[in-house]
Protein backbone atom coordinates (compact mmCIF):
# COMPACT_ATOMS: atom_id res chain seq x y z
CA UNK A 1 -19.93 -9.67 24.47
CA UNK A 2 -18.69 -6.11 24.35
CA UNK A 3 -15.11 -5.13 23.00
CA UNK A 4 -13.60 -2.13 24.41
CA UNK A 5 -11.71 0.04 21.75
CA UNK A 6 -7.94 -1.04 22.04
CA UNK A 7 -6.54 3.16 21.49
CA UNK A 8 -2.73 3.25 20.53
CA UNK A 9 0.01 3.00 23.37
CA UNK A 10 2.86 4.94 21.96
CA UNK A 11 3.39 7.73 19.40
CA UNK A 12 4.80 5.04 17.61
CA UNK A 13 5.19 2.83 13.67
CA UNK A 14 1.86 3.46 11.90
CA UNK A 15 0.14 6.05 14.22
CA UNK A 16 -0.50 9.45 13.64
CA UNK A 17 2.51 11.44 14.33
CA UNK A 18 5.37 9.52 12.74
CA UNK A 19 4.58 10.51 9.48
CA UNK A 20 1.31 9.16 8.29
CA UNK A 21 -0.18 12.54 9.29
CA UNK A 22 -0.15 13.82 5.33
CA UNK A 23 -1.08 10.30 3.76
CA UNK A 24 -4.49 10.34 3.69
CA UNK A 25 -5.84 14.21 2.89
CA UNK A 26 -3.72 17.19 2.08
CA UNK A 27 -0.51 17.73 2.96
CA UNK A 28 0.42 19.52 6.01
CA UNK A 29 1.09 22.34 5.98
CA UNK A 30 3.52 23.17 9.51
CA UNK A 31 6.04 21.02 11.00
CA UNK A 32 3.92 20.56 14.11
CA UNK A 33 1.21 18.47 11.49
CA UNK A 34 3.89 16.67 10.06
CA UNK A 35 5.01 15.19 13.62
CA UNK A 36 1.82 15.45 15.45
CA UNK A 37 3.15 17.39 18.53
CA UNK A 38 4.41 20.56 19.27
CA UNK A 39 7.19 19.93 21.28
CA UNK A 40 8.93 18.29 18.39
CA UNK A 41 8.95 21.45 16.43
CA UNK A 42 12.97 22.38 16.90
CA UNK A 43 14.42 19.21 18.06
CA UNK A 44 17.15 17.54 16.15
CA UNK A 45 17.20 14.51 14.30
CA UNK A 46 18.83 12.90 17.03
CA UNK A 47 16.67 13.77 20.06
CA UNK A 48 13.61 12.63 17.90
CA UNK A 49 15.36 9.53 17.31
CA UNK A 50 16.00 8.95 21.02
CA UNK A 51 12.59 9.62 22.00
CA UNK A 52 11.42 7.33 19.41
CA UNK A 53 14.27 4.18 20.70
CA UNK A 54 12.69 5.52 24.02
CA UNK A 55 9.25 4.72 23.22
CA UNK A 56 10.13 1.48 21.56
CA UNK A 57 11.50 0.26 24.76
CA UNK A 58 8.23 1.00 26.61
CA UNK A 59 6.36 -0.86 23.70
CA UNK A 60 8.73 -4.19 24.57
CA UNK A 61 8.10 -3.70 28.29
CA UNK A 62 4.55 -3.21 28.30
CA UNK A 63 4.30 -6.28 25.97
CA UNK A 64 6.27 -8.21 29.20
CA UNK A 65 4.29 -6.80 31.02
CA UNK A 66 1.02 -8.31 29.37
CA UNK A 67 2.81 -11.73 28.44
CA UNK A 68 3.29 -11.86 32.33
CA UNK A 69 -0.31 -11.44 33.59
CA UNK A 70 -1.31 -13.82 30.56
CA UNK A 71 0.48 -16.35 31.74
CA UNK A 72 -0.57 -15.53 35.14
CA UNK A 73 -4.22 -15.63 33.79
CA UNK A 74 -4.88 -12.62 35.33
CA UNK A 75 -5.48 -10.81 31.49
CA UNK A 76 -9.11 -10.16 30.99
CA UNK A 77 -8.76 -9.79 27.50
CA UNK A 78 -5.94 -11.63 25.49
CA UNK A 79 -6.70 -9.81 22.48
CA UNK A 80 -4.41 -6.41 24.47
CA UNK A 81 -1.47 -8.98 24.38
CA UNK A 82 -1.46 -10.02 21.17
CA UNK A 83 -2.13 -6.37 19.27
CA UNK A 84 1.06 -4.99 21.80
CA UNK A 85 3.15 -7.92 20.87
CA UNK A 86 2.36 -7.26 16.95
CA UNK A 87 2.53 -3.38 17.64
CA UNK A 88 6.01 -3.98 19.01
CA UNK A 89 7.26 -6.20 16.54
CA UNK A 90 6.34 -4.03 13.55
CA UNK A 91 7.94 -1.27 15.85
CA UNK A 92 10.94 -3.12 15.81
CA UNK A 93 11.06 -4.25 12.32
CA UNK A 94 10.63 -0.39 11.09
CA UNK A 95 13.44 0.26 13.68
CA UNK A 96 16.24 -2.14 12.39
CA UNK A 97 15.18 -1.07 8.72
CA UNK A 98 16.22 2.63 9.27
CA UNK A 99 19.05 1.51 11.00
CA UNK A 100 20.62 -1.03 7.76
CA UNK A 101 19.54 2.26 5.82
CA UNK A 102 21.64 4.62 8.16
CA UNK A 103 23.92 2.19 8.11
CA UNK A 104 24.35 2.04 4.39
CA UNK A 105 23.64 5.61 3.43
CA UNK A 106 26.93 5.68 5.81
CA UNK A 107 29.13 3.57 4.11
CA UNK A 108 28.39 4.83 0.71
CA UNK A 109 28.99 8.14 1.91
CA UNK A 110 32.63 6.99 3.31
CA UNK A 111 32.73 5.36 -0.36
CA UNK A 112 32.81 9.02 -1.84
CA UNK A 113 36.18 10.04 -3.11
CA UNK A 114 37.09 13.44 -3.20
């Protein structure tokens, strides 16, 4: 039995390109390392961060997508379901976790008194 590589969807969580790129080796040394694509290099925070919700949303409906052919039994291999359901999750986990941090990096900095 033969199991094809499973390569990653979506730029997205632990991947290259959202960060891990200086982890393991030096540290990079342009922007365009640091993200992992090009067309980043000038963007705002915001337009990253929409790309990224963006590509989160793809993750969720490419898992449906998978859950719906398992069920169907048309999925060859059931392993693809079950890594894009865990890829997704995590994706979402990491997701809500900058949000609460947004969130409270916000509200402390309404709790500054000048």
């Amino acid at each position: 039995m033969s199991i094809a590589p499973i390569t990653p969807s979506f730029g997205f969580g632990v991947t290259q390109g959202f960060g891990t790129a200086g982890v393991a080796g030096a540290l990079p040394a342009t922007p365009t390392q640091v993200t992992g694509r090009a067309s980043q290099v000038g963007q705002s925070f915001g337009q990253v961060l929409a790309e990224k919700i963006a590509d989160l949303s793809q993750m969720h409906m490419r898992t449906d997508e998978l859950a719906r052919t398992a069920a169907t039994g048309d999925l060859q291999d059931i392993h693809e379901y079950t890594i894009a359901a865990n890829e997704s999750g995590v994706a979402t986990q990491l997701t809500v976790a900058v949000r609460d941090r947004a969130v409270e990096a916000f509200n402390e900095i309404m709790r500054i008194q000048l």
